[in-house]
Protein backbone atom coordinates (compact mmCIF):
# COMPACT_ATOMS: atom_id res chain seq x y z
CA UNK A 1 -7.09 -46.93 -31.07
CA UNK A 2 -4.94 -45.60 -33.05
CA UNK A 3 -7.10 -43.31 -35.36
CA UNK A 4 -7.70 -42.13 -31.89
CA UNK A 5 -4.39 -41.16 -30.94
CA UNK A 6 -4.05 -39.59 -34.47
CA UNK A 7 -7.00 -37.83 -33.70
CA UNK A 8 -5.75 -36.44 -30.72
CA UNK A 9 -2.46 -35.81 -31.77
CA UNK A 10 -4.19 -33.60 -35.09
CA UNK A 11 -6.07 -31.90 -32.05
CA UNK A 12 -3.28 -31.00 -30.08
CA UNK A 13 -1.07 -29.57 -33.09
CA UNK A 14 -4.09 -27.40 -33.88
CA UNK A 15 -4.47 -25.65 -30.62
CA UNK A 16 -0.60 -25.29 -30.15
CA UNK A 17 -0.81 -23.78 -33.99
CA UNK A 18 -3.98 -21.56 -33.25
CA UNK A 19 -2.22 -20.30 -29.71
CA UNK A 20 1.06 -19.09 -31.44
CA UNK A 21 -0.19 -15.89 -33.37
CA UNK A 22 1.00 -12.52 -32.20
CA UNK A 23 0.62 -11.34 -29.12
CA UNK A 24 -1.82 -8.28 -28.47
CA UNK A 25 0.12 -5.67 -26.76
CA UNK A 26 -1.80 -4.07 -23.46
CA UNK A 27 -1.01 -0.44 -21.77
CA UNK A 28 -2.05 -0.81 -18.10
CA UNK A 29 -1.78 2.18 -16.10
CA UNK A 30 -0.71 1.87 -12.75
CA UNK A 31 -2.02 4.13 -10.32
CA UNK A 32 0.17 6.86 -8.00
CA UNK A 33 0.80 6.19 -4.60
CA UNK A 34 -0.47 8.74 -2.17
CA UNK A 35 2.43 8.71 0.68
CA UNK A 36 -0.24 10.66 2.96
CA UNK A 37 -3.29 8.63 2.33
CA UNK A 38 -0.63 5.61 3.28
CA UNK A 39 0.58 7.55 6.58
CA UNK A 40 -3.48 8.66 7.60
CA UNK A 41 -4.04 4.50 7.03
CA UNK A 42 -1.01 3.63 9.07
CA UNK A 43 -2.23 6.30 12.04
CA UNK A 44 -5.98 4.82 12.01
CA UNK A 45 -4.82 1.79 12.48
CA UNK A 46 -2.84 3.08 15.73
CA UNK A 47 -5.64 5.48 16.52
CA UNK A 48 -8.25 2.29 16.35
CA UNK A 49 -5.73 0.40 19.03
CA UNK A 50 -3.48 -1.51 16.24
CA UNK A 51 -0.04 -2.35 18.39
CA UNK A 52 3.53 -1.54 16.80
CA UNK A 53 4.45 -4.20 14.03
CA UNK A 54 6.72 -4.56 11.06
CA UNK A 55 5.40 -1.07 9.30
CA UNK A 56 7.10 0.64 11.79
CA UNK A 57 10.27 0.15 8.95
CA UNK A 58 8.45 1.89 6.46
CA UNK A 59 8.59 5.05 8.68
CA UNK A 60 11.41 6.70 7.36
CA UNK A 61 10.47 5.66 3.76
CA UNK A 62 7.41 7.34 4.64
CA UNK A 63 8.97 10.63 6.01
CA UNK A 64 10.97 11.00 3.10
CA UNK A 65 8.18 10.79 0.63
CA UNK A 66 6.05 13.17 2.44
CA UNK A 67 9.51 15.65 2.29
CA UNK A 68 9.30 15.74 -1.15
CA UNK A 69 5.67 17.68 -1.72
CA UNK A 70 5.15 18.88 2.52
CA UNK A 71 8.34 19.52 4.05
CA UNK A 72 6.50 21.04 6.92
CA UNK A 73 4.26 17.66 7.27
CA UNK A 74 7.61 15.68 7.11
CA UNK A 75 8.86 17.27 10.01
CA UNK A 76 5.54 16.95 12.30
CA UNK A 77 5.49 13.91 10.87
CA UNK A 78 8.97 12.74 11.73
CA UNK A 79 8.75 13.80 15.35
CA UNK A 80 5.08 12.04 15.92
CA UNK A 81 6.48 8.80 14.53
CA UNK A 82 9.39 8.95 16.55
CA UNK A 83 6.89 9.45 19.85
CA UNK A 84 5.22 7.24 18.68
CA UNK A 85 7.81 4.47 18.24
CA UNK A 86 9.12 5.06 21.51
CA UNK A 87 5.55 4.59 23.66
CA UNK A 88 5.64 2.09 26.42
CA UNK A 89 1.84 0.61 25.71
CA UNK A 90 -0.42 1.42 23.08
CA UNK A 91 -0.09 4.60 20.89
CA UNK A 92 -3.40 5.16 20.54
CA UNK A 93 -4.02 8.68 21.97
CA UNK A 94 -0.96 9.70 20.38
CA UNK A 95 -1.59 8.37 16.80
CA UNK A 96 -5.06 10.51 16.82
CA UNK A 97 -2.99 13.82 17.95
CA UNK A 98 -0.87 13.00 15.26
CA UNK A 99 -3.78 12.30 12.48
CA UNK A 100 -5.12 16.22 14.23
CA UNK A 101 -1.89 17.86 13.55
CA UNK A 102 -1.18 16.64 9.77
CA UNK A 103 -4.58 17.34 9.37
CA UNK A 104 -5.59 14.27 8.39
CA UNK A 105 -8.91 13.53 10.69
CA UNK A 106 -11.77 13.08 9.29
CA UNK A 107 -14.63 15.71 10.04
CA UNK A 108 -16.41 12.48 11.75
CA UNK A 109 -13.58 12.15 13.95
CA UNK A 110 -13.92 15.29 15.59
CA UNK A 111 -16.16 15.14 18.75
């Protein structure tokens, strides 16, 4: 028994020993978020019949990305999310004018 723990304990050492050698140093790159492709997403989810939750605080983030490269998109933008926000029922019909006027429909999507 206890050649066995020696054994073991030899083992052990050795992978602990074996594990500690330099670490290999990794670039990952992480990929750009696309505000728009993130507000089209949040709108087809309306436009398909999604209700009002917790994204609905990410608005304003939202608004203020889109300001930085479509000022003119912010501001269509701003004013359908604030319709939007303040809908009695589901914003549906209002989510897919608003995916029409940013120009974010898909060609499909047009009947």
């Amino acid at each position: 028994m206890k050649n066995f723990y020696c054994t073991l304990t030899v083992l052990v050492c050795s992978f602990v020993v074996a594990g500690c050698g330099n670490p290999k140093e990794e670039s990952v790159a992480v990929p750009k978020n696309d505000v728009m492709q993130q507000v089209k997403s949040t709108l087809e989810n309306y436009a398909k019949g999604q209700p009002l939750a917790s994204e609905v605080a990410s608005f304003d983030y939202m608004i203020d990305q889109v300001k930085k490269t479509a000022p003119d998109k912010a501001d269509i933008l701003k004013a359908g999310l604030d319709d939007i926000k303040n809908t009695k029922g589901s914003p549906k019909a209002k989510a897919q004018a608003l995916l029409q006027k940013l120009g974010l429909d898909s060609p499909s999507d047009k009947k």
